[in-house]
PDB file of N, CA and C in Angstrom:
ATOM      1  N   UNK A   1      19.899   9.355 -38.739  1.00  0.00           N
ATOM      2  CA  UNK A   1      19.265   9.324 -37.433  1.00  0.00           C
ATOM      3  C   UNK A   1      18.827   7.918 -37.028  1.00  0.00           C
ATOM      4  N   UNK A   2      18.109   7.178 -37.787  1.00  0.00           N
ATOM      5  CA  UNK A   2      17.954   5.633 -37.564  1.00  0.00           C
ATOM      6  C   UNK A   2      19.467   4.662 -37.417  1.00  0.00           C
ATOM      7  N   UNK A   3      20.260   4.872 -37.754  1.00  0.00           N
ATOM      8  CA  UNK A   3      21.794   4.632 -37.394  1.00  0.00           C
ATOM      9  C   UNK A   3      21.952   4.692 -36.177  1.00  0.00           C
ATOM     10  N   UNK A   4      21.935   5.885 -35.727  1.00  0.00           N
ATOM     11  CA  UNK A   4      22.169   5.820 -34.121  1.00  0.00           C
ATOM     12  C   UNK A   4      21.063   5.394 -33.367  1.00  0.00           C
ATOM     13  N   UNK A   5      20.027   5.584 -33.579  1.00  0.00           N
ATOM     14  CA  UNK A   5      18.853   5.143 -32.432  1.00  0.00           C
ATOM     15  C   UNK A   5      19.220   3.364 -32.815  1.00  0.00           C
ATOM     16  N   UNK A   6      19.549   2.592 -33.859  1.00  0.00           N
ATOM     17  CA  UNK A   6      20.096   1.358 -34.048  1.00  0.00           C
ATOM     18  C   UNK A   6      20.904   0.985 -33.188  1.00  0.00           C
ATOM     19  N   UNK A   7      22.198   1.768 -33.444  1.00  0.00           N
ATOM     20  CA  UNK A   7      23.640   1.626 -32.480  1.00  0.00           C
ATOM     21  C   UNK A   7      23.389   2.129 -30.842  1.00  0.00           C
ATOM     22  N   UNK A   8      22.352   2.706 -30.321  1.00  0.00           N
ATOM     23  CA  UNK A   8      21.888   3.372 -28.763  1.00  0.00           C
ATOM     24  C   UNK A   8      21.217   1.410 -28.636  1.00  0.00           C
ATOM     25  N   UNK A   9      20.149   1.579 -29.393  1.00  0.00           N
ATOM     26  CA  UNK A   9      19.389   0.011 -28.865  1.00  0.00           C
ATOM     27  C   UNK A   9      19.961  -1.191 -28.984  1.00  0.00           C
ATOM     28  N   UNK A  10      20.730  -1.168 -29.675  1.00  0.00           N
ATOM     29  CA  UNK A  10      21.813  -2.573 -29.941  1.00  0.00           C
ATOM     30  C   UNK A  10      22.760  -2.726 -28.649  1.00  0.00           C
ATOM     31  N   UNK A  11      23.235  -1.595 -28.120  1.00  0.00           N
ATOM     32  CA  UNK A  11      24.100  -1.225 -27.173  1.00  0.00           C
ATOM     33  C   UNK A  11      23.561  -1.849 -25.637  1.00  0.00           C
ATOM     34  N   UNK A  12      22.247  -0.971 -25.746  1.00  0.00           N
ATOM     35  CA  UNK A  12      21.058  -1.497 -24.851  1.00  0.00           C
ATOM     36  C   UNK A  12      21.234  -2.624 -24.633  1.00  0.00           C
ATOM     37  N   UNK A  13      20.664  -3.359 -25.669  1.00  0.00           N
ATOM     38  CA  UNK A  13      20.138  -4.834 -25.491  1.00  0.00           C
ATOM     39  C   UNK A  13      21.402  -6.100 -25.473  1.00  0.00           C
ATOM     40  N   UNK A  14      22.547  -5.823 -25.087  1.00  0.00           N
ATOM     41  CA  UNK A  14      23.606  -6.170 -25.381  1.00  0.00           C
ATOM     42  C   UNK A  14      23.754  -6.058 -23.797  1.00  0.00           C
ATOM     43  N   UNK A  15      23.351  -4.891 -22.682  1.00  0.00           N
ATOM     44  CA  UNK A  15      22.939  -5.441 -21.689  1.00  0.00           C
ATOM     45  C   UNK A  15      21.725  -5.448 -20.945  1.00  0.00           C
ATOM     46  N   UNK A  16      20.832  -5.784 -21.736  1.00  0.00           N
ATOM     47  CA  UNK A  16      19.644  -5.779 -21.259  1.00  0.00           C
ATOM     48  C   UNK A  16      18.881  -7.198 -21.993  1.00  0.00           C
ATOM     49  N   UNK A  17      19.933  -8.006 -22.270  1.00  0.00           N
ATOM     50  CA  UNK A  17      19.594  -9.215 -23.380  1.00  0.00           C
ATOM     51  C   UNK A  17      18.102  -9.640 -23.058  1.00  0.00           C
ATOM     52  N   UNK A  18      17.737  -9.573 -22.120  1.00  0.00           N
ATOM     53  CA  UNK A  18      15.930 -10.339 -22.589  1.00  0.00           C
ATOM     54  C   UNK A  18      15.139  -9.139 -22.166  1.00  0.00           C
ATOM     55  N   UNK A  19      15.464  -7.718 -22.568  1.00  0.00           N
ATOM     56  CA  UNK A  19      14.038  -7.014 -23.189  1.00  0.00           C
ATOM     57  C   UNK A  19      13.761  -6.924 -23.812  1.00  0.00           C
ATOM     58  N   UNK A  20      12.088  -7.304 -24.406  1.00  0.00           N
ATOM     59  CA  UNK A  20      12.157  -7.457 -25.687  1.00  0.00           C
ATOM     60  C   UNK A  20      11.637  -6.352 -26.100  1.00  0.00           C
ATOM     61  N   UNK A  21      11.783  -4.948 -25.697  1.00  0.00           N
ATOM     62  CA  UNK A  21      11.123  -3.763 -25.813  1.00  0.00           C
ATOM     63  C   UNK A  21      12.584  -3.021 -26.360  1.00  0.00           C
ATOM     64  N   UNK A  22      13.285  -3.685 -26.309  1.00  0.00           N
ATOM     65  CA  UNK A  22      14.620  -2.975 -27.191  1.00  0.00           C
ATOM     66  C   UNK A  22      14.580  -3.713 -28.204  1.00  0.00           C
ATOM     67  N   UNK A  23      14.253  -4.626 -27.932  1.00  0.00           N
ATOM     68  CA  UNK A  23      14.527  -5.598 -29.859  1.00  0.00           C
ATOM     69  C   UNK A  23      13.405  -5.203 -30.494  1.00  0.00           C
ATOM     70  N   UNK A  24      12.438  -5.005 -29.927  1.00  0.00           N
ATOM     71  CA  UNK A  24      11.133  -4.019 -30.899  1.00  0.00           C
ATOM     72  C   UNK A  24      11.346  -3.172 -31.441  1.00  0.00           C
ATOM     73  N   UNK A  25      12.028  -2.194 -30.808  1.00  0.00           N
ATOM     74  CA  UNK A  25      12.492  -1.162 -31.327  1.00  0.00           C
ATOM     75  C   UNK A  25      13.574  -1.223 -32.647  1.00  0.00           C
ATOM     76  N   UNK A  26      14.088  -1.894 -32.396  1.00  0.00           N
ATOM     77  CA  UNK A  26      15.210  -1.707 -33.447  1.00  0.00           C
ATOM     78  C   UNK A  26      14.625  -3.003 -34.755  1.00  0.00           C
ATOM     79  N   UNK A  27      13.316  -3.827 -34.229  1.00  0.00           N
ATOM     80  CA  UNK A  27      12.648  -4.339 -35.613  1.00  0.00           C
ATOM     81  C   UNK A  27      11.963  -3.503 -36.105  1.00  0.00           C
ATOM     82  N   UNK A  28      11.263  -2.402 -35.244  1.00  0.00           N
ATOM     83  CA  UNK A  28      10.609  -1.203 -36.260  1.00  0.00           C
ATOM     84  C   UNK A  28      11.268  -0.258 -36.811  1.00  0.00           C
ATOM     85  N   UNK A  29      12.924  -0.420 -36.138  1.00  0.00           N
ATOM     86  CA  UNK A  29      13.384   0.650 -37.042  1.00  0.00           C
ATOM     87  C   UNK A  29      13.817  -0.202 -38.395  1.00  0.00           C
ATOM     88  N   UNK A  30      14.527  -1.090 -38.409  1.00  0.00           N
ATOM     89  CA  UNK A  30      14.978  -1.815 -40.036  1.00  0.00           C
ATOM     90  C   UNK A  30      13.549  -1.608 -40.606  1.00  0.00           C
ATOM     91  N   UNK A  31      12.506  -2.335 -39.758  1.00  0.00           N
ATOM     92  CA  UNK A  31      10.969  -2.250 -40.721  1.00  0.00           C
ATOM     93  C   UNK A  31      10.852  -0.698 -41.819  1.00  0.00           C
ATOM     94  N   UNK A  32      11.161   0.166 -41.135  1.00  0.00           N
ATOM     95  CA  UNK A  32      10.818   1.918 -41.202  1.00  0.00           C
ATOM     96  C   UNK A  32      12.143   1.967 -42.514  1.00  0.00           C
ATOM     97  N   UNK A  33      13.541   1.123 -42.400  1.00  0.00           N
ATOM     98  CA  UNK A  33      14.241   1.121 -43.430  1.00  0.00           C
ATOM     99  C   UNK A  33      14.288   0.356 -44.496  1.00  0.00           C
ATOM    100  N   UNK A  34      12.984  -0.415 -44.335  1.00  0.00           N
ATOM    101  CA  UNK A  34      12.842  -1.308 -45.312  1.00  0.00           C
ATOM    102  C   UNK A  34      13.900  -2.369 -45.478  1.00  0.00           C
ATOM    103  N   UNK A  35      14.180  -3.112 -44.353  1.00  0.00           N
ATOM    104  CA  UNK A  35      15.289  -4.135 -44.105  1.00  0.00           C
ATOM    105  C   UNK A  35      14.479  -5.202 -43.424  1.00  0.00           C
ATOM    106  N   UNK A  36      13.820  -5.527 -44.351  1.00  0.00           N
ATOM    107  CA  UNK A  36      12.621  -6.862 -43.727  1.00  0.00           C
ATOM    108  C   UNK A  36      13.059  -7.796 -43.380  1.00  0.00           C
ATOM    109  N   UNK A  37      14.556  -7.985 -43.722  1.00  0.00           N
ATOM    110  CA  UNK A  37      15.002  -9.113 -43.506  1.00  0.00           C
ATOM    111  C   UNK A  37      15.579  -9.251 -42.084  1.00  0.00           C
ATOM    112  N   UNK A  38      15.938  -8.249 -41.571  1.00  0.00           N
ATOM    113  CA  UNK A  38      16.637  -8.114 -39.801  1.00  0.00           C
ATOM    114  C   UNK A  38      15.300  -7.566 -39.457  1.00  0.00           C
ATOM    115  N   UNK A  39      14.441  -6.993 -39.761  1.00  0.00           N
ATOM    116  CA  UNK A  39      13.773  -6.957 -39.051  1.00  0.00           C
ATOM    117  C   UNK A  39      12.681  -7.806 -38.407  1.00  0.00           C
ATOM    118  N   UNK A  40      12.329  -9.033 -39.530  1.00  0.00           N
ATOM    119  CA  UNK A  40      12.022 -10.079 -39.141  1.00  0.00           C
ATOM    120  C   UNK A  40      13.208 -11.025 -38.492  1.00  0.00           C
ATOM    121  N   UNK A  41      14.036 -10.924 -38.399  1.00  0.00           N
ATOM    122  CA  UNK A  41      15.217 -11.385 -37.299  1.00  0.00           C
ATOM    123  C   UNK A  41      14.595 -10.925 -35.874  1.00  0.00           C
ATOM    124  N   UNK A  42      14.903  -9.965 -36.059  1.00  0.00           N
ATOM    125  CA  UNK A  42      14.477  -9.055 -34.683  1.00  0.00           C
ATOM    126  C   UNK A  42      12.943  -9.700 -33.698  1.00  0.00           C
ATOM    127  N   UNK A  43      11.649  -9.543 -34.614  1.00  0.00           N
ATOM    128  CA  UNK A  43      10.443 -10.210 -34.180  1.00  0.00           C
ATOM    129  C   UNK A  43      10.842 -11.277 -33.665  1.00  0.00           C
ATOM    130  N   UNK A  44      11.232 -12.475 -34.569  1.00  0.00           N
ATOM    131  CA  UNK A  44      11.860 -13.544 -34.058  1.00  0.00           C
ATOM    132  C   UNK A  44      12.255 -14.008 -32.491  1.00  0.00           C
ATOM    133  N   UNK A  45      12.941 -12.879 -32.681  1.00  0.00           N
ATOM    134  CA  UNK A  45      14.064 -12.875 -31.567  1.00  0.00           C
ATOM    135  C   UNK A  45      13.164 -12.383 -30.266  1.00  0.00           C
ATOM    136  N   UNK A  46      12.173 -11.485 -30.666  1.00  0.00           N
ATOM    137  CA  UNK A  46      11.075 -11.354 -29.545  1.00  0.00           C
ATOM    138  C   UNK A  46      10.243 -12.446 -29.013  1.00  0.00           C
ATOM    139  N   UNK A  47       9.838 -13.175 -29.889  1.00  0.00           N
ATOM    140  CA  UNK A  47       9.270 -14.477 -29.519  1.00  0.00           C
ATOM    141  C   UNK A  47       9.872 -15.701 -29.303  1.00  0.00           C
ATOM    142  N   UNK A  48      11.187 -14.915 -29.129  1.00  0.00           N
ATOM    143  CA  UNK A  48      11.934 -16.487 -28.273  1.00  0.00           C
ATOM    144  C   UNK A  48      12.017 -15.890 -27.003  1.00  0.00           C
ATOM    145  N   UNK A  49      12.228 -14.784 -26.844  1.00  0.00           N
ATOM    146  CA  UNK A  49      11.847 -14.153 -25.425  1.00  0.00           C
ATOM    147  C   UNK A  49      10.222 -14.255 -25.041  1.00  0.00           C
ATOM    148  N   UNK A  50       9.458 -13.453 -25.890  1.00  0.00           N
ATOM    149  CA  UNK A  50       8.507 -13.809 -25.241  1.00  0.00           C
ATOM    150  C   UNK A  50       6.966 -14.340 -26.322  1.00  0.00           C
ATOM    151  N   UNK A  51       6.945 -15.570 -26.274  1.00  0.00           N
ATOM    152  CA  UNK A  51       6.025 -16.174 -27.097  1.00  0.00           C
ATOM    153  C   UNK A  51       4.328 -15.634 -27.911  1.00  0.00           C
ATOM    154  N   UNK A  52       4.466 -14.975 -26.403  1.00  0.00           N
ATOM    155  CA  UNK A  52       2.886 -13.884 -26.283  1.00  0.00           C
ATOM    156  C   UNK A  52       3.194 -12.435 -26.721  1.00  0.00           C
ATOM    157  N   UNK A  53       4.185 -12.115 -27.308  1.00  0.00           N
ATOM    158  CA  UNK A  53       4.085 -10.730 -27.700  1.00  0.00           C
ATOM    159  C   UNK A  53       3.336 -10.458 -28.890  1.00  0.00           C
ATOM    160  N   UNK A  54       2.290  -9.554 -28.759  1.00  0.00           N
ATOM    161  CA  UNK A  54       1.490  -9.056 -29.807  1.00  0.00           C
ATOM    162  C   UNK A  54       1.797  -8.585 -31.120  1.00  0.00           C
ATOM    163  N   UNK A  55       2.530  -7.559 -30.779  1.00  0.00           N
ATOM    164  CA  UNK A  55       3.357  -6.903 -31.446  1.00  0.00           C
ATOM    165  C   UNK A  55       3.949  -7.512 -32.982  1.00  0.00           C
ATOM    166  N   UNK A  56       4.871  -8.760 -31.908  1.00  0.00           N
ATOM    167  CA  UNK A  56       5.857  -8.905 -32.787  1.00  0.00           C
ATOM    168  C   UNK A  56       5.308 -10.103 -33.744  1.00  0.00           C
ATOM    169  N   UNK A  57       3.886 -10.979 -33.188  1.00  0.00           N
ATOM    170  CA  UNK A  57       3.133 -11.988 -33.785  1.00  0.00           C
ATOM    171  C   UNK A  57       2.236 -11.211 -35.099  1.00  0.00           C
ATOM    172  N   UNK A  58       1.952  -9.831 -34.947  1.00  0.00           N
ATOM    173  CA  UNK A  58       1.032  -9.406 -35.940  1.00  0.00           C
ATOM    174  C   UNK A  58       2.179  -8.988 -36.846  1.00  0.00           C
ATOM    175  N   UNK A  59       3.069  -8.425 -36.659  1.00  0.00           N
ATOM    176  CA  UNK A  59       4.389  -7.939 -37.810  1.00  0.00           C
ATOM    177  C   UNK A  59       4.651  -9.092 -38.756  1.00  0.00           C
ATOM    178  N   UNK A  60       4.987 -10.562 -37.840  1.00  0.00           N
ATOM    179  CA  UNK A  60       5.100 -11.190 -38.967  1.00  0.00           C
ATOM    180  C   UNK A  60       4.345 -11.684 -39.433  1.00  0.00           C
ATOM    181  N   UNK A  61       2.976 -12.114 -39.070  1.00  0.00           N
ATOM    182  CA  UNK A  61       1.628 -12.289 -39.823  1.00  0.00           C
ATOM    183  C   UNK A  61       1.939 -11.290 -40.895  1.00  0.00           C
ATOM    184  N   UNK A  62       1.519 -10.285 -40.990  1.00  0.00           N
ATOM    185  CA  UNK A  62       1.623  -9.215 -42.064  1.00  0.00           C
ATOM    186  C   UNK A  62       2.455  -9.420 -42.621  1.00  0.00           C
ATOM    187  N   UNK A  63       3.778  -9.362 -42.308  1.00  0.00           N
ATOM    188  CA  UNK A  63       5.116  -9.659 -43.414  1.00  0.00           C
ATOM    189  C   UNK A  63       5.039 -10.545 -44.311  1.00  0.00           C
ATOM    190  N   UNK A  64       4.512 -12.050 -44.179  1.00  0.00           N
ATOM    191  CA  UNK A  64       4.344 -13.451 -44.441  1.00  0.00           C
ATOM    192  C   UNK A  64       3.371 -13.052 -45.700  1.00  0.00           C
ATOM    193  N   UNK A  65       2.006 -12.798 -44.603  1.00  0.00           N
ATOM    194  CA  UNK A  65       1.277 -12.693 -45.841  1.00  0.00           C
ATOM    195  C   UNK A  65       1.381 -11.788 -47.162  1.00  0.00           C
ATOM    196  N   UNK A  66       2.435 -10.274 -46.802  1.00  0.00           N
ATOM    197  CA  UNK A  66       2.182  -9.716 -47.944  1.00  0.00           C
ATOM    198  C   UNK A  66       3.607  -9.823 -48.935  1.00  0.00           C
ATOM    199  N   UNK A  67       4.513 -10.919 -48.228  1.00  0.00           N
ATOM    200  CA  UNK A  67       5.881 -11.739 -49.407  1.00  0.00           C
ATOM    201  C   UNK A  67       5.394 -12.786 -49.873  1.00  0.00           C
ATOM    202  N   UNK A  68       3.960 -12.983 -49.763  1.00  0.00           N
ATOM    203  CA  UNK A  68       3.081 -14.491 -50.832  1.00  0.00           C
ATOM    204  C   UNK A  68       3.725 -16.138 -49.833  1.00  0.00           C
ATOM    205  N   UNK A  69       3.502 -15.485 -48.475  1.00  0.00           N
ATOM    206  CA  UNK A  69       3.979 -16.963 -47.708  1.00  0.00           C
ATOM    207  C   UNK A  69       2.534 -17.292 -46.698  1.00  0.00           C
ATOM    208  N   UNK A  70       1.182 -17.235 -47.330  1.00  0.00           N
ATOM    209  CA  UNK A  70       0.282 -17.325 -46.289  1.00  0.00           C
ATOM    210  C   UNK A  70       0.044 -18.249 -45.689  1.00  0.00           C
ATOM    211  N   UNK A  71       0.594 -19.436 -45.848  1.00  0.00           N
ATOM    212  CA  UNK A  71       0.966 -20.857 -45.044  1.00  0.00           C
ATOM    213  C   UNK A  71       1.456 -20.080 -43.160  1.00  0.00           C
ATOM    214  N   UNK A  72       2.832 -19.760 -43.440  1.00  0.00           N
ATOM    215  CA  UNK A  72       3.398 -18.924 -42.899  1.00  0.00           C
ATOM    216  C   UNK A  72       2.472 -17.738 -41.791  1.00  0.00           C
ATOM    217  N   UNK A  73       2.409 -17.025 -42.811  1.00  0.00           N
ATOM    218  CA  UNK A  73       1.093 -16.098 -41.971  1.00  0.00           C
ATOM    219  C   UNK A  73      -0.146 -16.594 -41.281  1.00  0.00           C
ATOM    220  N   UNK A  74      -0.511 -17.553 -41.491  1.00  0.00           N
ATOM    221  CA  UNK A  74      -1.619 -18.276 -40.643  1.00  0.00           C
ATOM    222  C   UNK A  74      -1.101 -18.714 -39.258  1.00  0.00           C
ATOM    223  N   UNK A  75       0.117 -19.460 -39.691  1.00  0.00           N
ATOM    224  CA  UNK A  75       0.934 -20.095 -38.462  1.00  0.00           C
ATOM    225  C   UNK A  75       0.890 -18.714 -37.123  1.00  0.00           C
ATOM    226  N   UNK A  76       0.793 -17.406 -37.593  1.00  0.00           N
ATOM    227  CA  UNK A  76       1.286 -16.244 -36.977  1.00  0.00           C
ATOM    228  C   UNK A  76       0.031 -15.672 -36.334  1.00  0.00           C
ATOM    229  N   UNK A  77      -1.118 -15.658 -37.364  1.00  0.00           N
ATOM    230  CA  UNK A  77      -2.100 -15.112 -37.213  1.00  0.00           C
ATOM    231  C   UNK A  77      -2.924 -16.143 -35.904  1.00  0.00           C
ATOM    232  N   UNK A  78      -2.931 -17.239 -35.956  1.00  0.00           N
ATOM    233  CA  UNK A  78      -3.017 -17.855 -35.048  1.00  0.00           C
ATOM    234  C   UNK A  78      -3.188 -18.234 -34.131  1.00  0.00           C
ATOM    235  N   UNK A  79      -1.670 -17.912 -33.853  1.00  0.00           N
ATOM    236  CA  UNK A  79      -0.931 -17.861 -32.388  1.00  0.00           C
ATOM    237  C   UNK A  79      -1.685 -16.004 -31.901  1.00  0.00           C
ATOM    238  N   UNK A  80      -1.424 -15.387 -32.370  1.00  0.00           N
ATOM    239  CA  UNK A  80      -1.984 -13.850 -32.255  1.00  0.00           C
ATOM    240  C   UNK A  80      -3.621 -14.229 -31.263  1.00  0.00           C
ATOM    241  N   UNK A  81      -4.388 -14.677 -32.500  1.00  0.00           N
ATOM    242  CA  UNK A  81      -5.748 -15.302 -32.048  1.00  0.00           C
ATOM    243  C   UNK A  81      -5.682 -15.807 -30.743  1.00  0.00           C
ATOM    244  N   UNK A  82      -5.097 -16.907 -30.620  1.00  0.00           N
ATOM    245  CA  UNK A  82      -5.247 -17.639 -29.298  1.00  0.00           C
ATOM    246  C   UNK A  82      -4.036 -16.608 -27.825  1.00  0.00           C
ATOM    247  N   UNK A  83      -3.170 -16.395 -28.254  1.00  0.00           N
ATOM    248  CA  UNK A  83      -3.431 -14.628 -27.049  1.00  0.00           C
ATOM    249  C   UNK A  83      -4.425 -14.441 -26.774  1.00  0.00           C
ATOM    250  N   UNK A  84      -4.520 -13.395 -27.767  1.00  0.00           N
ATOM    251  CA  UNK A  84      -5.947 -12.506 -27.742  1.00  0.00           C
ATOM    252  C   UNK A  84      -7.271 -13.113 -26.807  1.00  0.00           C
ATOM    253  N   UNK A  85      -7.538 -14.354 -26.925  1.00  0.00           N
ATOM    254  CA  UNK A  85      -8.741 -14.725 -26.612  1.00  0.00           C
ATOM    255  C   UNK A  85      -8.406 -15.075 -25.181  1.00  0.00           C
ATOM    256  N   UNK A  86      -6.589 -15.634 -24.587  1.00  0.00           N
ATOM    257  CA  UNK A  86      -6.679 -15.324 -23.556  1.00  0.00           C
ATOM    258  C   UNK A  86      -6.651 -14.466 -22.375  1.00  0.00           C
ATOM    259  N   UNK A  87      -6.059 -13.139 -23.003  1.00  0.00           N
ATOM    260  CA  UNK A  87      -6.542 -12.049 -22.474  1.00  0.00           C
ATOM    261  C   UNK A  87      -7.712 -11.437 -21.810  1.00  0.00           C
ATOM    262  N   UNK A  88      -8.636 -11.408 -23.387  1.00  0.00           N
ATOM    263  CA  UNK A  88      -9.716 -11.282 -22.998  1.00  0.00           C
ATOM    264  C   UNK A  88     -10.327 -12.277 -22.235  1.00  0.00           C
ATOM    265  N   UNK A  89      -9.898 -13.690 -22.022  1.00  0.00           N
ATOM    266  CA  UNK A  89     -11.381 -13.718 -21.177  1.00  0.00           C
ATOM    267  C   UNK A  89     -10.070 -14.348 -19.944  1.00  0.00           C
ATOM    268  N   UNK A  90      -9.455 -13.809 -19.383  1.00  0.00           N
ATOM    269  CA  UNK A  90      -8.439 -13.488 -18.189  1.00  0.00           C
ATOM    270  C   UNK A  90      -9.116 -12.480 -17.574  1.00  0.00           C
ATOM    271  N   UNK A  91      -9.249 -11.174 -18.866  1.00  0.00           N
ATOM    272  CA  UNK A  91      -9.942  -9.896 -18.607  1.00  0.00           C
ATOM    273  C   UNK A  91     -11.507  -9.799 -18.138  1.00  0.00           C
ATOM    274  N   UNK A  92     -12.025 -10.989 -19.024  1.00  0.00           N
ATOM    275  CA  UNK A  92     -13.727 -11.085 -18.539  1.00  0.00           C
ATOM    276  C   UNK A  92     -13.497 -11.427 -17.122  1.00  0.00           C
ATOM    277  N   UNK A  93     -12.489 -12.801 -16.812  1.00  0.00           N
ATOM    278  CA  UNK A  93     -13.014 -13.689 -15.749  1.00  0.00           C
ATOM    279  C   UNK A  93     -12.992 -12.556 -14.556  1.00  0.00           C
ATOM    280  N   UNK A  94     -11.747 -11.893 -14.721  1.00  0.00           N
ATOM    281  CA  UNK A  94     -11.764 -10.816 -13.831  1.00  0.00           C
ATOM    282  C   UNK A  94     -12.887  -9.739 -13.243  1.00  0.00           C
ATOM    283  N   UNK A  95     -13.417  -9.306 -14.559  1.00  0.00           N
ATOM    284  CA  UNK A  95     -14.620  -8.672 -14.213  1.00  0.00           C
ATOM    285  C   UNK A  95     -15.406  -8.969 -13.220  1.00  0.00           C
ATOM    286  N   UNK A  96     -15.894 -10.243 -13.806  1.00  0.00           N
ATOM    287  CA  UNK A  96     -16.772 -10.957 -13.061  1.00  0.00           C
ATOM    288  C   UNK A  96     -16.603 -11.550 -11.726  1.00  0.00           C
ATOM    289  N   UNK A  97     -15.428 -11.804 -11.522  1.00  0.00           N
ATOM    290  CA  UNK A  97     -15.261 -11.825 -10.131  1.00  0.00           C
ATOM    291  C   UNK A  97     -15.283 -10.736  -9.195  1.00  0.00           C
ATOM    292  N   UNK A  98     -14.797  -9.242 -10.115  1.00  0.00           N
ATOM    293  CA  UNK A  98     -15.132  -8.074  -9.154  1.00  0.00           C
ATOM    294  C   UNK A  98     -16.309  -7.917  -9.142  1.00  0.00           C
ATOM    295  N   UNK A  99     -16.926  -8.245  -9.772  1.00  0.00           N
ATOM    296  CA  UNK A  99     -19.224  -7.900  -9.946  1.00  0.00           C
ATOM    297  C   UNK A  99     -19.567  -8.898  -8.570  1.00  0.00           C
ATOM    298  N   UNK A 100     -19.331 -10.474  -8.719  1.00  0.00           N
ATOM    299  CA  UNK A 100     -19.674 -11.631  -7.360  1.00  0.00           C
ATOM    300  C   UNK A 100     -18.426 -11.728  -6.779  1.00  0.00           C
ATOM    301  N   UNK A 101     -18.246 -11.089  -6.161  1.00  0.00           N
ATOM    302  CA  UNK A 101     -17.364 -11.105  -4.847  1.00  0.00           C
ATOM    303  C   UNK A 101     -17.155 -11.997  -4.276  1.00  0.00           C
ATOM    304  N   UNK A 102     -18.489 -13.025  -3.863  1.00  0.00           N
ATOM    305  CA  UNK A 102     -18.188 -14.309  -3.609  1.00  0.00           C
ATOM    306  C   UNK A 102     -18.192 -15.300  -5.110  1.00  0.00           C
ATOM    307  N   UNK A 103     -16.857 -16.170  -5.039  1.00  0.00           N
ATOM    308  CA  UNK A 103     -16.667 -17.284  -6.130  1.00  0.00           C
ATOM    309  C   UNK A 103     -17.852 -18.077  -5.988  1.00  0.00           C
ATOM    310  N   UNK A 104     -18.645 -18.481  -5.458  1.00  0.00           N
ATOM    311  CA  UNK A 104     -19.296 -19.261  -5.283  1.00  0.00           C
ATOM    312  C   UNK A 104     -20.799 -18.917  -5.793  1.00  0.00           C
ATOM    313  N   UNK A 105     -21.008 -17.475  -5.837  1.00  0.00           N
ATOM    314  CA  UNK A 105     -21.996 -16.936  -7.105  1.00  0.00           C
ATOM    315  C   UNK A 105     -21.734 -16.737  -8.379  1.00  0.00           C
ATOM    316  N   UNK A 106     -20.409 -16.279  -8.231  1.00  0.00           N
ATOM    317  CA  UNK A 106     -19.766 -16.713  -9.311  1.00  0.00           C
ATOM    318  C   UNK A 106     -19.876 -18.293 -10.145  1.00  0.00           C
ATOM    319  N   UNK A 107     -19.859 -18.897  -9.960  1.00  0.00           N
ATOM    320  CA  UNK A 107     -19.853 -20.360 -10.561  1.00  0.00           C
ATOM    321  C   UNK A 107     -20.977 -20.769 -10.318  1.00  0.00           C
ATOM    322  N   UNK A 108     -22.116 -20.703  -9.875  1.00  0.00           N
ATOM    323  CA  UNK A 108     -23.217 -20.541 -10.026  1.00  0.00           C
ATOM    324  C   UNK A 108     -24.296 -19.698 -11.146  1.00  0.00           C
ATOM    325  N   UNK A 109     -23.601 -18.737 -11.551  1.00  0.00           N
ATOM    326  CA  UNK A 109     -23.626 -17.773 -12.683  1.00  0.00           C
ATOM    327  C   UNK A 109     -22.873 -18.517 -13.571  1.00  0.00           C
ATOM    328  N   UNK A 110     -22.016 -18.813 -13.568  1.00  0.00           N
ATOM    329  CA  UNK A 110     -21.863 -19.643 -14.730  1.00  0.00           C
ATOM    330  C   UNK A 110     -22.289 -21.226 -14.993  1.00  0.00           C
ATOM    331  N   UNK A 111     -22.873 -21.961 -14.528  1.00  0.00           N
ATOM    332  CA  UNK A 111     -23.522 -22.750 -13.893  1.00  0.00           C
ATOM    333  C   UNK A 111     -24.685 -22.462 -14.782  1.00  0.00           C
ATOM    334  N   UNK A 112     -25.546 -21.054 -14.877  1.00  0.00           N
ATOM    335  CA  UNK A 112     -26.556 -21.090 -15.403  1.00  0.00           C
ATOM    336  C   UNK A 112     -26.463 -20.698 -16.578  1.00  0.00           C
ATOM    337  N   UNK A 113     -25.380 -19.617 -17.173  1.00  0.00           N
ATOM    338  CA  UNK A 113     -25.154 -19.334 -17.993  1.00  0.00           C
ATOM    339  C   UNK A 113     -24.748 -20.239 -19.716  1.00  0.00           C
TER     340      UNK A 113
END
């Protein structure tokens, strides 16, 4: 069954070359077959598409660190971190602009803050 859902997403992404929601898929399936080796191909291959994918930055953090490469895994864990933190505060700034409506209390609030 992982054979074909392989050969359906390969097919896919063959014309769908920069989603990286098909190459996910088919890195969690080698992952699920214990083929760490394409399946870290695969991640890879997500973050040349897309640099900020979560996903595919925590897989190989984890991978790295638990084949004794934590040099490696830091490099991963990282990059993960600095996402993350811009999200969230993309996500704060947002808030806060829906709370002061006007920017200009806005930055004044932060101003005091």
């Amino acid at each position: 069954m992982p054979v074909l859902a392989l050969d359906l997403l390969r097919n896919a992404s063959e014309k769908f070359s920069t989603d990286a929601r098909l190459i996910i898929g088919m890195a969690r399936i080698y992952e699920s077959l214990n083929d760490l080796e394409n399946s870290v191909a695969m991640y890879k291959k997500v973050l040349s598409l897309d640099a900020s994918n979560i996903e595919a930055l925590a897989s190989l953090g984890a991978h790295f660190f638990y084949s004794d490469q934590p040099e490696l895994s830091i490099r991963y864990y990282r990059r993960l971190i600095q996402v993350s933190l811009g999200i969230i505060s993309s996500y704060t700034y947002s808030i806060y602009i829906s709370k002061f409506k006007n920017t200009t209390n806005f930055t004044r609030w932060v101003e005091i803050v």
